[in-house]
C-alpha atoms as a PDB file:
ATOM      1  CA  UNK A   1       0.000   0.000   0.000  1.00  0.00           C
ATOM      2  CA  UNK A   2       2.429   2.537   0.667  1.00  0.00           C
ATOM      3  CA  UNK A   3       4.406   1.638  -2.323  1.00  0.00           C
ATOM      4  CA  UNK A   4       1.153   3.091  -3.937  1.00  0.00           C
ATOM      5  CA  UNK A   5       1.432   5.781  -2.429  1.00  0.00           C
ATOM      6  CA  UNK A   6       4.750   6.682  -2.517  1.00  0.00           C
ATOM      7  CA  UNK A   7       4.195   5.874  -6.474  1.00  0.00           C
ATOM      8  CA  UNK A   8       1.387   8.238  -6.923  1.00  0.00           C
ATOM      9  CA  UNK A   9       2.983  10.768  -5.196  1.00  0.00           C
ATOM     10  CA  UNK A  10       5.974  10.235  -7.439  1.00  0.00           C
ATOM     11  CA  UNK A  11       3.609  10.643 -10.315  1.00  0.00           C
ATOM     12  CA  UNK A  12       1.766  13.997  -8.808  1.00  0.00           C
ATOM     13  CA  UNK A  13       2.909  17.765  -9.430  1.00  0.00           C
ATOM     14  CA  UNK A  14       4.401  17.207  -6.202  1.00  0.00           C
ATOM     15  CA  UNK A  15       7.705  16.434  -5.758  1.00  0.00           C
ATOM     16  CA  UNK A  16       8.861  14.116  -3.244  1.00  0.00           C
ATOM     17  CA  UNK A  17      11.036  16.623  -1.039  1.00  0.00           C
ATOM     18  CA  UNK A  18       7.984  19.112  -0.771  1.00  0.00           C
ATOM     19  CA  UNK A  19       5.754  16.649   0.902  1.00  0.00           C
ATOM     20  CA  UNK A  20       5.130  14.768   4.460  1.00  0.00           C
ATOM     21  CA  UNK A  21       2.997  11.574   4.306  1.00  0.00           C
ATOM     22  CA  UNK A  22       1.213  10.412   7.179  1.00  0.00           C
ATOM     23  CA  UNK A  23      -1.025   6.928   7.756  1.00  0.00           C
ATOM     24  CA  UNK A  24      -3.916   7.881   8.784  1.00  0.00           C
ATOM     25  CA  UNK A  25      -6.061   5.079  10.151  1.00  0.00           C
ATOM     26  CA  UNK A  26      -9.729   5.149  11.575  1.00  0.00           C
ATOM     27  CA  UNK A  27      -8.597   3.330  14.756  1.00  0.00           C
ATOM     28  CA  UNK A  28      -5.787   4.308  16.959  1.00  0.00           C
ATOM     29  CA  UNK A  29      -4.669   2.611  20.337  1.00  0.00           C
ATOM     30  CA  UNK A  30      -3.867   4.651  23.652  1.00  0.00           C
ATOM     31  CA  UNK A  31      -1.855   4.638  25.704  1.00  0.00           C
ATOM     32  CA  UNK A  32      -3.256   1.604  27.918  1.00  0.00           C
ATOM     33  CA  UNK A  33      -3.576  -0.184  24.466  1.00  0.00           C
ATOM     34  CA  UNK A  34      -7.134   0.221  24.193  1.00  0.00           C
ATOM     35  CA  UNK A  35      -8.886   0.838  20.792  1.00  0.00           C
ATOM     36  CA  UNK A  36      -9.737   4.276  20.229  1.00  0.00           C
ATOM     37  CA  UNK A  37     -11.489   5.834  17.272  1.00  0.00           C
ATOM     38  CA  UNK A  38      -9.862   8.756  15.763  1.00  0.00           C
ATOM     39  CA  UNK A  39     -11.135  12.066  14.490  1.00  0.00           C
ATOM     40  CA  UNK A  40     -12.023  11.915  10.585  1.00  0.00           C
ATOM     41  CA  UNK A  41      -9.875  13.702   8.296  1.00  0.00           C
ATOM     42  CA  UNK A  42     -13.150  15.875   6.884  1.00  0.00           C
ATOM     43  CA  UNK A  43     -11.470  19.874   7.225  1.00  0.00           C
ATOM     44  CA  UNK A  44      -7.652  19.040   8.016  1.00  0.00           C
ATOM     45  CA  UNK A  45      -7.003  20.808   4.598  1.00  0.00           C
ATOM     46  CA  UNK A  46      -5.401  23.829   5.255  1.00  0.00           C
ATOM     47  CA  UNK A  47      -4.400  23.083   9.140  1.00  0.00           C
ATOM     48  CA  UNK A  48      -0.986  22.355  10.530  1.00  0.00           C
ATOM     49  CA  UNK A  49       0.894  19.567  10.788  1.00  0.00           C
ATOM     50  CA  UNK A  50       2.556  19.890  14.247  1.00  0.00           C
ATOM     51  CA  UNK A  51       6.173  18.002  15.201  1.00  0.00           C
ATOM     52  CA  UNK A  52       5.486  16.570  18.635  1.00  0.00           C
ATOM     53  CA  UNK A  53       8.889  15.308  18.508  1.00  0.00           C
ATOM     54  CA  UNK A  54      10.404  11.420  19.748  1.00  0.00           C
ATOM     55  CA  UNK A  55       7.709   9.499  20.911  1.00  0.00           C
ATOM     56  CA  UNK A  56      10.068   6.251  21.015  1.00  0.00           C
ATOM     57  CA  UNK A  57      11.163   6.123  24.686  1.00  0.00           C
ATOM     58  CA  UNK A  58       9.056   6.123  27.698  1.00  0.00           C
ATOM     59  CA  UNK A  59      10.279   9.396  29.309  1.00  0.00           C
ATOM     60  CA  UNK A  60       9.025  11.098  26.079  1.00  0.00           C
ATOM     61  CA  UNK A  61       5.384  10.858  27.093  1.00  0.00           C
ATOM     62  CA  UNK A  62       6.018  12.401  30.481  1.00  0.00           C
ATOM     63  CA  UNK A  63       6.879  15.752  28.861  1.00  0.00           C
ATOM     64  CA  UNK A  64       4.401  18.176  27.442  1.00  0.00           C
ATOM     65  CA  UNK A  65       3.981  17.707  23.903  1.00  0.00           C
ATOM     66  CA  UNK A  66       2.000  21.015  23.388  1.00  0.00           C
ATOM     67  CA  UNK A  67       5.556  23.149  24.876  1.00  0.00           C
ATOM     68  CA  UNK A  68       7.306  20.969  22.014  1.00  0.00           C
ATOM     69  CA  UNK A  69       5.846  21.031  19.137  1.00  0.00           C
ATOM     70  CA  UNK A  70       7.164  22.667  15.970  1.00  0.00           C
ATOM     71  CA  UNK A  71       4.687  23.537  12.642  1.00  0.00           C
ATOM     72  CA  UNK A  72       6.458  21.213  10.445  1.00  0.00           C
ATOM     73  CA  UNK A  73       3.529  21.356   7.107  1.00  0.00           C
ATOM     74  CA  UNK A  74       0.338  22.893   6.144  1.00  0.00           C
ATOM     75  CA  UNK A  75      -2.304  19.658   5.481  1.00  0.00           C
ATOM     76  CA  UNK A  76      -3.352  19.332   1.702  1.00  0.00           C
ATOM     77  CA  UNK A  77      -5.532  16.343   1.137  1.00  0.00           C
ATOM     78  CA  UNK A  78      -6.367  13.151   2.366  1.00  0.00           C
ATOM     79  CA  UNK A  79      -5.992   9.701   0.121  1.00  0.00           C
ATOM     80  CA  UNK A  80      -8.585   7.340   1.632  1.00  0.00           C
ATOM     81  CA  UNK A  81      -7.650   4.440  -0.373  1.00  0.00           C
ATOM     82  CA  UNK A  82      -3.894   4.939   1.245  1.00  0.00           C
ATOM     83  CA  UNK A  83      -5.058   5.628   4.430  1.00  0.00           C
ATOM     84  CA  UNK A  84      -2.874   8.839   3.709  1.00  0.00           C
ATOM     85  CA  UNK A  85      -2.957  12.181   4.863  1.00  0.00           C
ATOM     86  CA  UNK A  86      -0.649  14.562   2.650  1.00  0.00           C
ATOM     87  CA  UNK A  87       0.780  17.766   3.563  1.00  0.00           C
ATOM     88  CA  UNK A  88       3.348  20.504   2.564  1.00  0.00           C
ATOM     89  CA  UNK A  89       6.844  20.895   4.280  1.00  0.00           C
ATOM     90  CA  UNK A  90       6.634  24.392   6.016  1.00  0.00           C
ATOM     91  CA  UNK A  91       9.852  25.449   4.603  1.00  0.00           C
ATOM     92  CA  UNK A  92       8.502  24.590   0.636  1.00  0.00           C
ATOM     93  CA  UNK A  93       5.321  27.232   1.838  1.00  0.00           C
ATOM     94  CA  UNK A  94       7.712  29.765   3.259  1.00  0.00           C
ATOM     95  CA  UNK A  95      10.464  29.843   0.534  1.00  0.00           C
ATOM     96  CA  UNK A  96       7.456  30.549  -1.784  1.00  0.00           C
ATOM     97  CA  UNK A  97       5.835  33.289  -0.324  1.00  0.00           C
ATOM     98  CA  UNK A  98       9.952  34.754  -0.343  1.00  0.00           C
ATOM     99  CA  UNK A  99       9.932  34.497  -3.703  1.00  0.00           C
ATOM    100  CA  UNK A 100       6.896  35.731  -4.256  1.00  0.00           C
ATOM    101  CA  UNK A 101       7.350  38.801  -2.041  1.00  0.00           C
ATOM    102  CA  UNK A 102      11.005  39.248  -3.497  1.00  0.00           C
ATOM    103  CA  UNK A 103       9.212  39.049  -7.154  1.00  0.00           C
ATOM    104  CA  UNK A 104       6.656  41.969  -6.390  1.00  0.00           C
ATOM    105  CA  UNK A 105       9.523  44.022  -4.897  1.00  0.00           C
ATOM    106  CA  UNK A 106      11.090  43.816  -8.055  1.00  0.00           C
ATOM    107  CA  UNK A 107       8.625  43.974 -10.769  1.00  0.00           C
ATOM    108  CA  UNK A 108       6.913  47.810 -11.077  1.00  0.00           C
ATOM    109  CA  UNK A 109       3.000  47.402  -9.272  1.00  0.00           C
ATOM    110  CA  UNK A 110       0.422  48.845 -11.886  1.00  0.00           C
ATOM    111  CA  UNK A 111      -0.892  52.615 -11.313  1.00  0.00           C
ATOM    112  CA  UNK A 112      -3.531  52.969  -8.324  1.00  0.00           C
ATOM    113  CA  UNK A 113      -1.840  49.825  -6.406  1.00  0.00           C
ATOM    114  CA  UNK A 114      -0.007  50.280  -3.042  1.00  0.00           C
ATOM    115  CA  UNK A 115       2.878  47.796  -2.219  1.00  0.00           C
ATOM    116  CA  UNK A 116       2.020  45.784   0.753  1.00  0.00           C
ATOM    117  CA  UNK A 117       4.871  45.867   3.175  1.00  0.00           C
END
């Protein structure tokens, strides 16, 4: 499956190095290993994907996730049949609004038009 994925993402306007993949499943298990039923993906587009940082080691849990975490993409769509949840590295959005912004510094702004600073 996430050969698939990986494939169609391969195949997209996307390149590889611009995007996080996540599996997003419709169960989840806590912390006491019970089953839990996650949130749906329905309005994720457009949020943030948040870094939590090393879950791998017990003492991670004991410190506060929400003092740690670092915006890492902005959400873009959701692949049900990949169980996939695709987003934008941070850095691809922010390098493009710098070019952007470096592009209207340089290129004259039509009569009537203030430059927004």
């Amino acid at each position: 499956m996430w050969t698939e994925c990986r494939n169609w993402l391969l195949n997209s306007v996307l390149p590889a190095a611009t995007t996080n993949f996540l599996r997003f499943e419709k169960r989840s298990f806590a912390g006491d290993g019970a089953c839990e039923n996650t949130f749906g993906p329905r309005g994720l587009s457009g949020g943030a994907l948040l870094d939590s940082g090393d879950f791998t080691s017990a003492e991670s849990y004991a410190r506060d996730p929400a003092g740690s975490a670092l915006l890492a993409g902005m959400v873009i769509e959701y692949h049900r049949e990949y169980h996939a949840l695709v987003s934008v590295r941070i850095d691809t959005v922010i390098n493009g609004i710098r070019r952007i912004l470096a592009r209207r510094r340089h290129t004259p702004l039509p009569v009537g038009h203030q430059a927004i600073t």
